[in-house]
PDB file of N, CA and C in Angstrom:
ATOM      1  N   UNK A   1     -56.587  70.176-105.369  1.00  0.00           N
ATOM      2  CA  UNK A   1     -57.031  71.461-104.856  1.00  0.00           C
ATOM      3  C   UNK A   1     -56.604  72.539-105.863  1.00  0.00           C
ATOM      4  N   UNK A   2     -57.554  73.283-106.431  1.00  0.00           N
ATOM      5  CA  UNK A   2     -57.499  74.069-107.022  1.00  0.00           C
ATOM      6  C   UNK A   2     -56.496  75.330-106.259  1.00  0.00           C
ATOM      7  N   UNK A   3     -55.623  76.613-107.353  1.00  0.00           N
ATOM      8  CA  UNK A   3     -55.160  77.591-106.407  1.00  0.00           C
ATOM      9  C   UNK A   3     -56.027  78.143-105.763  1.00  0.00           C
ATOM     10  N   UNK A   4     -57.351  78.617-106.351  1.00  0.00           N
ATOM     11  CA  UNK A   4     -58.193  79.757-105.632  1.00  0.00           C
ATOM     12  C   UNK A   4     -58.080  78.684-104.037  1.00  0.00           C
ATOM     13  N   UNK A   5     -58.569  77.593-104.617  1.00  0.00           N
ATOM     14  CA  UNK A   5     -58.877  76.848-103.108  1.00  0.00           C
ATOM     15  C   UNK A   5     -57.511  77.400-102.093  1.00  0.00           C
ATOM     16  N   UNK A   6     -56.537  77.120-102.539  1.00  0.00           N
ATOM     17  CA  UNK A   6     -55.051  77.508-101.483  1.00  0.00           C
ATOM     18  C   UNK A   6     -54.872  78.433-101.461  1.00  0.00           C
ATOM     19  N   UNK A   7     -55.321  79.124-101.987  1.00  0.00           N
ATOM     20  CA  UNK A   7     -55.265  80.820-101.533  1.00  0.00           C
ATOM     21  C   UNK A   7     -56.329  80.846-100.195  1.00  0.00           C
ATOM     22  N   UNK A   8     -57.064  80.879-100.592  1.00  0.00           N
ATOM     23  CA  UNK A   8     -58.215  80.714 -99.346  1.00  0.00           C
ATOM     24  C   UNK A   8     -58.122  80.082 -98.663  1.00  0.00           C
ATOM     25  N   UNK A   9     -57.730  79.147 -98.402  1.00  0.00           N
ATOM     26  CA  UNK A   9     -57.121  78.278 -96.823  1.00  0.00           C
ATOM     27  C   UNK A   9     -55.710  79.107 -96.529  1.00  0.00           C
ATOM     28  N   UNK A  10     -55.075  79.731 -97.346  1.00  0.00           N
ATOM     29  CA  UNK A  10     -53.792  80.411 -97.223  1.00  0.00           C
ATOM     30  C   UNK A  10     -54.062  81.627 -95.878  1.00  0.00           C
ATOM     31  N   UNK A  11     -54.888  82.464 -96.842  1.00  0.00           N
ATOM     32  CA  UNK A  11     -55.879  83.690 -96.353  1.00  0.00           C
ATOM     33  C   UNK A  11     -56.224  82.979 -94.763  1.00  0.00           C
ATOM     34  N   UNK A  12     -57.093  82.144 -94.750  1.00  0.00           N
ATOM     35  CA  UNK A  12     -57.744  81.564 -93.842  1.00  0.00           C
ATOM     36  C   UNK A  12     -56.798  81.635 -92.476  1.00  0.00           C
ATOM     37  N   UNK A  13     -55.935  80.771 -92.558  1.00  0.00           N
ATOM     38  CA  UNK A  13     -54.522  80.287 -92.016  1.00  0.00           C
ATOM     39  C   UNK A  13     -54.057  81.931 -91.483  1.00  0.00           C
ATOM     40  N   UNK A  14     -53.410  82.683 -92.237  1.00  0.00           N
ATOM     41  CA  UNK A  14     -53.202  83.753 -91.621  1.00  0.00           C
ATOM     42  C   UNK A  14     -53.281  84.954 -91.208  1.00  0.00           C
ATOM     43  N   UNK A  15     -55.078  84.821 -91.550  1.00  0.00           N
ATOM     44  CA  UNK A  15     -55.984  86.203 -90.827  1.00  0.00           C
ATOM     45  C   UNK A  15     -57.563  85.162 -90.086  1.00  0.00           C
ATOM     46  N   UNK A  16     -57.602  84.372 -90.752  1.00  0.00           N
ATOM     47  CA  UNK A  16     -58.964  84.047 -89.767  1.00  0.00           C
ATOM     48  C   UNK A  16     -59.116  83.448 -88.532  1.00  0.00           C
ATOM     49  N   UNK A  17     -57.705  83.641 -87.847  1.00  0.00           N
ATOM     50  CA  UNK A  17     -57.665  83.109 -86.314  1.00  0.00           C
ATOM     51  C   UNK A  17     -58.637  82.191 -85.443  1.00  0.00           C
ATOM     52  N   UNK A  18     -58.420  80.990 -87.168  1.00  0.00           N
ATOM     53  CA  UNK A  18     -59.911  79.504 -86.208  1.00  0.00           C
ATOM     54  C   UNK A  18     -59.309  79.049 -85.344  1.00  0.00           C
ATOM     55  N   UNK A  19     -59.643  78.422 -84.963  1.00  0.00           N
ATOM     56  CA  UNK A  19     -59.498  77.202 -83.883  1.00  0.00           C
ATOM     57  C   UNK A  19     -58.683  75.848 -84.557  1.00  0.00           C
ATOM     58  N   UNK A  20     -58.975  75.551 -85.741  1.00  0.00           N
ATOM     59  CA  UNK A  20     -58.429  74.564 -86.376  1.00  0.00           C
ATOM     60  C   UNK A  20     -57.711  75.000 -87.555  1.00  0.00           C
ATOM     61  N   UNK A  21     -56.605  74.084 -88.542  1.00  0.00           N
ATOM     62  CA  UNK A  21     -56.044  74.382 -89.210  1.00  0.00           C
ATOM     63  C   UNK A  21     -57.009  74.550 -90.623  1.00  0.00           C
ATOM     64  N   UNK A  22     -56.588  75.363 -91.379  1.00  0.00           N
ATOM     65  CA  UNK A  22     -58.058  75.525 -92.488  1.00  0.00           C
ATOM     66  C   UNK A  22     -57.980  73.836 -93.395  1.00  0.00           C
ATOM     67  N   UNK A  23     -56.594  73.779 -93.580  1.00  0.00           N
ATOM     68  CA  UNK A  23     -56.308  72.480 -94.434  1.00  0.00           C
ATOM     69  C   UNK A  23     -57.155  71.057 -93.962  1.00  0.00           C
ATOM     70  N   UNK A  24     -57.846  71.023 -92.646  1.00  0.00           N
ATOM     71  CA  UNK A  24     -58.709  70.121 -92.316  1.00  0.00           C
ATOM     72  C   UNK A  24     -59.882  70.185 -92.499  1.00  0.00           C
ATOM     73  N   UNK A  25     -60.331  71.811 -92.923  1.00  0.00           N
ATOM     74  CA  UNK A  25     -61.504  71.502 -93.047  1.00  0.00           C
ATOM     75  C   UNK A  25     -61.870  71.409 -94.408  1.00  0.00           C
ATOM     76  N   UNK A  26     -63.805  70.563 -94.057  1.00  0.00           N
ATOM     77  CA  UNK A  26     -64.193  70.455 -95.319  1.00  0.00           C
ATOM     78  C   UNK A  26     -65.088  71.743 -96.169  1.00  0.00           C
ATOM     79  N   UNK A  27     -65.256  71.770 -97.755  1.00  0.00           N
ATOM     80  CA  UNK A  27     -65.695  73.001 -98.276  1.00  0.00           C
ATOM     81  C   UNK A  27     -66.492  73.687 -97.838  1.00  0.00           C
ATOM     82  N   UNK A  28     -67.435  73.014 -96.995  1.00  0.00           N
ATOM     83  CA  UNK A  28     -68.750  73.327 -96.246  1.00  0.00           C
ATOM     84  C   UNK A  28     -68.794  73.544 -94.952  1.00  0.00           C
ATOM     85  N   UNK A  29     -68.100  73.117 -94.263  1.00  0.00           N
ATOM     86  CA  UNK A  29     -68.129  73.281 -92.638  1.00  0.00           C
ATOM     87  C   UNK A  29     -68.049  75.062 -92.293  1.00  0.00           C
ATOM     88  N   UNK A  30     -68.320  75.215 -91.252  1.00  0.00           N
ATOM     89  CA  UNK A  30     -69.186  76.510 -90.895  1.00  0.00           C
ATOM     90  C   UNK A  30     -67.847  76.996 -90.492  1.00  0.00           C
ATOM     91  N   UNK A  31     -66.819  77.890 -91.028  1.00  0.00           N
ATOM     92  CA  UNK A  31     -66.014  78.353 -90.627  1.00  0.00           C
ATOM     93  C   UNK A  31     -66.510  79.121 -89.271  1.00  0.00           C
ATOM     94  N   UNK A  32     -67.064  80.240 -88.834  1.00  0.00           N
ATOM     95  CA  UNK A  32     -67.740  80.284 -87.577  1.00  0.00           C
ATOM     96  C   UNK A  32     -67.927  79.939 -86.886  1.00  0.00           C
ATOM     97  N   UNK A  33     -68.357  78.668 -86.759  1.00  0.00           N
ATOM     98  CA  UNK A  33     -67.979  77.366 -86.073  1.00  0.00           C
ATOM     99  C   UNK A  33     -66.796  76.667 -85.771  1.00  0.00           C
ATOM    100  N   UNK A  34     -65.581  77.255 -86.762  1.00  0.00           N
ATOM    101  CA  UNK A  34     -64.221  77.186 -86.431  1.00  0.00           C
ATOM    102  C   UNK A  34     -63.721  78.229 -85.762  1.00  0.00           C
ATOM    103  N   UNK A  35     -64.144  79.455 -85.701  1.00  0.00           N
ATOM    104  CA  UNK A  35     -63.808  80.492 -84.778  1.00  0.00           C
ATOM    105  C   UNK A  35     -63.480  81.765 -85.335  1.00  0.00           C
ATOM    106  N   UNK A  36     -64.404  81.450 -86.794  1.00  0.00           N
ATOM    107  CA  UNK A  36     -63.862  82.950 -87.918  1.00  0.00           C
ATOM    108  C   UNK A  36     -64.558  83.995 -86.558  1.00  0.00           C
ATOM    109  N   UNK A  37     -64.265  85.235 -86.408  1.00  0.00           N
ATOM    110  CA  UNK A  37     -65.161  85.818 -86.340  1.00  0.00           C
ATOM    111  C   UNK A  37     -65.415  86.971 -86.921  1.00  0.00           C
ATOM    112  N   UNK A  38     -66.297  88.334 -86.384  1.00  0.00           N
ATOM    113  CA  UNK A  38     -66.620  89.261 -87.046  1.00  0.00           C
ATOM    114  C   UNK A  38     -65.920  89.895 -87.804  1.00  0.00           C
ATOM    115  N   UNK A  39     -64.683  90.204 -86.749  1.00  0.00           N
ATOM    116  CA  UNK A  39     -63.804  90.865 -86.854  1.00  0.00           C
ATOM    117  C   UNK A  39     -62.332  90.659 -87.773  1.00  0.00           C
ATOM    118  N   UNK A  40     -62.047  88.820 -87.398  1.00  0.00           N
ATOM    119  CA  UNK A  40     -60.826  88.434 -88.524  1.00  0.00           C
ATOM    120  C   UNK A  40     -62.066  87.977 -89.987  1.00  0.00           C
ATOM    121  N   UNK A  41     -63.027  87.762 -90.316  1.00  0.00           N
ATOM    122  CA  UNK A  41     -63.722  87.963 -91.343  1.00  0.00           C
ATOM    123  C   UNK A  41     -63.654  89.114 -92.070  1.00  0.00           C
ATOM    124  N   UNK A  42     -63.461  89.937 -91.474  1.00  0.00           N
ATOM    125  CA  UNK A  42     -62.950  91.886 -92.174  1.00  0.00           C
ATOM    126  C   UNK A  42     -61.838  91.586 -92.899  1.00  0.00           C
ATOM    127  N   UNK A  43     -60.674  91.187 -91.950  1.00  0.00           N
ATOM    128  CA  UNK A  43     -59.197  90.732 -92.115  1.00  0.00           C
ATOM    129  C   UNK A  43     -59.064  89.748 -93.393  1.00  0.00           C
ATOM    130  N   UNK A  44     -59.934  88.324 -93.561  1.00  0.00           N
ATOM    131  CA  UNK A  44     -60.015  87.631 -94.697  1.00  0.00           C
ATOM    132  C   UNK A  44     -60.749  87.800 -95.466  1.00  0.00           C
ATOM    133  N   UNK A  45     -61.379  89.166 -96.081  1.00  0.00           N
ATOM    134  CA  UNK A  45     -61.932  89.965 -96.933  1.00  0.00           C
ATOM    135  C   UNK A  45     -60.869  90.889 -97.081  1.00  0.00           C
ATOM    136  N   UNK A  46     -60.336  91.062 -96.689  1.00  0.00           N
ATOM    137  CA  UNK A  46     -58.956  92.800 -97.224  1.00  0.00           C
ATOM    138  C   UNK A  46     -58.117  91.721 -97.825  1.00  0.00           C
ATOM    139  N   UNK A  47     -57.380  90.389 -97.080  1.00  0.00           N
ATOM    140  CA  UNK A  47     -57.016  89.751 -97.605  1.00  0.00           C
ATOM    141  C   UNK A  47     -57.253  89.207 -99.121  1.00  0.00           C
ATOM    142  N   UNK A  48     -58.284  88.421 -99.208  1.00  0.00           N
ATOM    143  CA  UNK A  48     -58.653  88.609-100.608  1.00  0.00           C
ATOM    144  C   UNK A  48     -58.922  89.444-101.732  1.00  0.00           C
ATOM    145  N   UNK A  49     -59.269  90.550-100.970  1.00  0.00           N
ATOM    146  CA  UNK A  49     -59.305  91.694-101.783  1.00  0.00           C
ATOM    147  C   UNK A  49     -57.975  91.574-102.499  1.00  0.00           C
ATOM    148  N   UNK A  50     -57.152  91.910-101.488  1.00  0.00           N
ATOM    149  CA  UNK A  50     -55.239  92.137-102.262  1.00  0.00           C
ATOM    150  C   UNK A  50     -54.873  91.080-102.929  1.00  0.00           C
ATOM    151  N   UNK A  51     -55.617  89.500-102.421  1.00  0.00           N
ATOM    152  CA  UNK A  51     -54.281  88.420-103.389  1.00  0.00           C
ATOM    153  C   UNK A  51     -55.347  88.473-104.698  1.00  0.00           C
ATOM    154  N   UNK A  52     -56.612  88.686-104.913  1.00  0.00           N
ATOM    155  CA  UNK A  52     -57.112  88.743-106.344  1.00  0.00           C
ATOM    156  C   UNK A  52     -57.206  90.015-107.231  1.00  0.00           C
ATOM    157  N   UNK A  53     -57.199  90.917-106.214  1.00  0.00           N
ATOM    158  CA  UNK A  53     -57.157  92.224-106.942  1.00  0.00           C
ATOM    159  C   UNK A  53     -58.790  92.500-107.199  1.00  0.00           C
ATOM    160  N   UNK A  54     -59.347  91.816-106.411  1.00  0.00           N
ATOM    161  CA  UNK A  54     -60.999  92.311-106.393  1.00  0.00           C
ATOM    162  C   UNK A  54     -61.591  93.504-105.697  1.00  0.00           C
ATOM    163  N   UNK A  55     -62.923  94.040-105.789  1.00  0.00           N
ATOM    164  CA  UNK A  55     -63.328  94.187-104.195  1.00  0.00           C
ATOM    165  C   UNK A  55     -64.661  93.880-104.311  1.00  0.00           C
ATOM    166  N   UNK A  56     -64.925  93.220-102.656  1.00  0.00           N
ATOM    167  CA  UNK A  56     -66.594  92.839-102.440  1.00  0.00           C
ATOM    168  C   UNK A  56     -67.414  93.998-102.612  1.00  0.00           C
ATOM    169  N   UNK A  57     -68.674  93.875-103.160  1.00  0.00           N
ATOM    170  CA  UNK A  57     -69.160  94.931-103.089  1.00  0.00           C
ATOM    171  C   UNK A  57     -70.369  94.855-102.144  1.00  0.00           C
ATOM    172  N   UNK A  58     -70.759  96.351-101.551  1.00  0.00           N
ATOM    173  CA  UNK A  58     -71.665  96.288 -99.989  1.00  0.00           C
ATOM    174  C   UNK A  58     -72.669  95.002-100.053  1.00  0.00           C
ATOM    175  N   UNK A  59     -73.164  94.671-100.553  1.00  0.00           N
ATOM    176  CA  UNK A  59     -73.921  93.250-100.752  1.00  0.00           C
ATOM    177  C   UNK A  59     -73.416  92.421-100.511  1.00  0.00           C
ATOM    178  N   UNK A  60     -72.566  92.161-100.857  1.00  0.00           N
ATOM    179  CA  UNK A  60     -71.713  90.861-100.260  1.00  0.00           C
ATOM    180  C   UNK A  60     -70.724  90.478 -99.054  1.00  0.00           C
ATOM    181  N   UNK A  61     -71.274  91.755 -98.345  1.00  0.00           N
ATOM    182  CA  UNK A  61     -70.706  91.633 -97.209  1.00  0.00           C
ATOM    183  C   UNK A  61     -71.955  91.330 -95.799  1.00  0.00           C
ATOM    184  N   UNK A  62     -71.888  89.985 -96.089  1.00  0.00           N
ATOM    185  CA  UNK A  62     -72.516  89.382 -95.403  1.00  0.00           C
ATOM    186  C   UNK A  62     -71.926  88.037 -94.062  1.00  0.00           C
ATOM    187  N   UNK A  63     -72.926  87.665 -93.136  1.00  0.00           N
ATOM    188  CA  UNK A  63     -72.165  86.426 -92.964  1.00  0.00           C
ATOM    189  C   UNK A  63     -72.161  85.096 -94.027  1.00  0.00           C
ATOM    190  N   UNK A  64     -72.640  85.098 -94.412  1.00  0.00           N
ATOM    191  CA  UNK A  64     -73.458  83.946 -95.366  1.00  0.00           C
ATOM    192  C   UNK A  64     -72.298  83.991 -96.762  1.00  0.00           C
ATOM    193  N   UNK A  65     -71.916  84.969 -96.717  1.00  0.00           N
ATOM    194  CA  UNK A  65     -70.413  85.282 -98.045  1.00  0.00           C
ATOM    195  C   UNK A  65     -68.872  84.547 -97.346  1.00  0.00           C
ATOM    196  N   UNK A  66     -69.045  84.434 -96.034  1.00  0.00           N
ATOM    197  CA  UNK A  66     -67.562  83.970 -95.371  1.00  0.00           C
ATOM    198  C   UNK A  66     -67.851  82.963 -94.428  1.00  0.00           C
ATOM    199  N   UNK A  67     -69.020  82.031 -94.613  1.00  0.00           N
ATOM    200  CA  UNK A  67     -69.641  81.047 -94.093  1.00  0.00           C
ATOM    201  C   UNK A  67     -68.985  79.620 -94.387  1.00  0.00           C
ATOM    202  N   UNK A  68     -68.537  79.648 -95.266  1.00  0.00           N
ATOM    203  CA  UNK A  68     -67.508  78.527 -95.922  1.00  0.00           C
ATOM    204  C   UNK A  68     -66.765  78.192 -96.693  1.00  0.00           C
ATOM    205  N   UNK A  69     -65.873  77.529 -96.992  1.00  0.00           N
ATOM    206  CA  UNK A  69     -64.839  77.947 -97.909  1.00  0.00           C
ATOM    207  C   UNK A  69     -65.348  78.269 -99.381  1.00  0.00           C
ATOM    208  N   UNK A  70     -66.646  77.269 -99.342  1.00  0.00           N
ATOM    209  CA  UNK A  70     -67.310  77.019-101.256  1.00  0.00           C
ATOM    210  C   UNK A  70     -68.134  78.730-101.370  1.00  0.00           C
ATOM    211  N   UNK A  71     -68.366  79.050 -99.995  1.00  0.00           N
ATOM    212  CA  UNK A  71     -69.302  80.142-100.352  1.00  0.00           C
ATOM    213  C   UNK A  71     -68.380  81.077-100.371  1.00  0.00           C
ATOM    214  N   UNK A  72     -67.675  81.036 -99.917  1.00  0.00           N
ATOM    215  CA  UNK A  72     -65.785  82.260-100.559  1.00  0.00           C
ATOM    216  C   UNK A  72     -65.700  82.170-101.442  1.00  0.00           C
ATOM    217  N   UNK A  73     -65.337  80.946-102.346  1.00  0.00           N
ATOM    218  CA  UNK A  73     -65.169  80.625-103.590  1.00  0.00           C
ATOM    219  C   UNK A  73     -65.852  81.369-104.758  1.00  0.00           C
ATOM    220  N   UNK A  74     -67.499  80.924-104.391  1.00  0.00           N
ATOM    221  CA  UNK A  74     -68.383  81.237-105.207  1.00  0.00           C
ATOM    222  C   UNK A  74     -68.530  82.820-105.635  1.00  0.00           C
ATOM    223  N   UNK A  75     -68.497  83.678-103.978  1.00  0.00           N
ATOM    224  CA  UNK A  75     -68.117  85.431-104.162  1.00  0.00           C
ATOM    225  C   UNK A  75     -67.210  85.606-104.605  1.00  0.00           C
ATOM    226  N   UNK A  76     -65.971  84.793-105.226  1.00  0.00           N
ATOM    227  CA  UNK A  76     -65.387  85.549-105.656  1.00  0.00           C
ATOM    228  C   UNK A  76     -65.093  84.796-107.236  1.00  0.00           C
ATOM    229  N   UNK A  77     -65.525  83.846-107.292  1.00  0.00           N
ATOM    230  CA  UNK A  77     -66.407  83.437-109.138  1.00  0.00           C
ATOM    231  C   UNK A  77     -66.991  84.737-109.404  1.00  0.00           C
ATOM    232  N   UNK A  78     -68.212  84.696-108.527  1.00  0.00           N
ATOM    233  CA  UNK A  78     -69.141  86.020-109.421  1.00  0.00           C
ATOM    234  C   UNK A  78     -68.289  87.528-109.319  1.00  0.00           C
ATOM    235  N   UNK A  79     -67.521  87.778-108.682  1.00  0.00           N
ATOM    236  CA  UNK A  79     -66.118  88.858-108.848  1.00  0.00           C
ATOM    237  C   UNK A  79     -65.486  88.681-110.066  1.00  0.00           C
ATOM    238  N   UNK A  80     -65.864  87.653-110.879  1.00  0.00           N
ATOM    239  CA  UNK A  80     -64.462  87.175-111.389  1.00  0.00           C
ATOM    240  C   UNK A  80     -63.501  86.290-111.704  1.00  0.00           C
ATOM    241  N   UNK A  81     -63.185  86.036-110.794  1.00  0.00           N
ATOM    242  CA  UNK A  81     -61.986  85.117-110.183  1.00  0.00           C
ATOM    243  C   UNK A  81     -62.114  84.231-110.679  1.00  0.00           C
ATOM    244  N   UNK A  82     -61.115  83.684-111.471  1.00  0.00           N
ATOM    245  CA  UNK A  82     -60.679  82.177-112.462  1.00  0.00           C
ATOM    246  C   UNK A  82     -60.151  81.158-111.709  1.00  0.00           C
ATOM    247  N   UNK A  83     -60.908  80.429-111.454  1.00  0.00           N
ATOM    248  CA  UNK A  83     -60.369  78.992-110.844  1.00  0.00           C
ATOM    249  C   UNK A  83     -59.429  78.337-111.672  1.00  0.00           C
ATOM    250  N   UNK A  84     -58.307  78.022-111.045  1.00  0.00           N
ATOM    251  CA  UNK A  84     -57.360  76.546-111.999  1.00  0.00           C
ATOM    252  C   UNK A  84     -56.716  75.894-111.074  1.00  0.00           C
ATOM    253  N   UNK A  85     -56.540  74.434-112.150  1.00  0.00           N
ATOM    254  CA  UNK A  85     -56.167  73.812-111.070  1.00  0.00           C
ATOM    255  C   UNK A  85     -54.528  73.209-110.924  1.00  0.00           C
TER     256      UNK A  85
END
């Protein structure tokens, strides 16, 4: 697991108030379906904002941007953000 990846299950874990632990799920599964919702989705966007030092910009604030862990990932590739592992 890459860091970006543990950051984002990190994030996940202690603002996206799922239902399940993030560390079980897989890259793709519908966080939403784990119990992200509107509202802790705000919360794991400020979050990321601060641990990368990014910010989303109005476009990418979508559901479809916090839909799964790979599609987190990917918004914040095109931000930027250097994957290692």
């Amino acid at each position: 697991m890459t860091k970006v990846d543990e950051t984002i299950r990190s994030v996940l874990k202690t603002q996206g108030r799922l239902a399940v632990d993030p560390e079980t799920l897989g890259e793709k599964d519908d966080l939403y379906m784990s119990g992200l919702s509107s509202h802790s989705s705000v919360n794991v966007m400020l979050s990321l904002e601060n641990e990368f030092d990014v910010e989303f910009p109005v476009e990418m604030l979508t559901k479809a941007t916090f839909q799964s862990i790979s599609s987190v990932r990917a918004a914040l590739e095109k931000l930027g953000v250097q994957d290692s592992a």
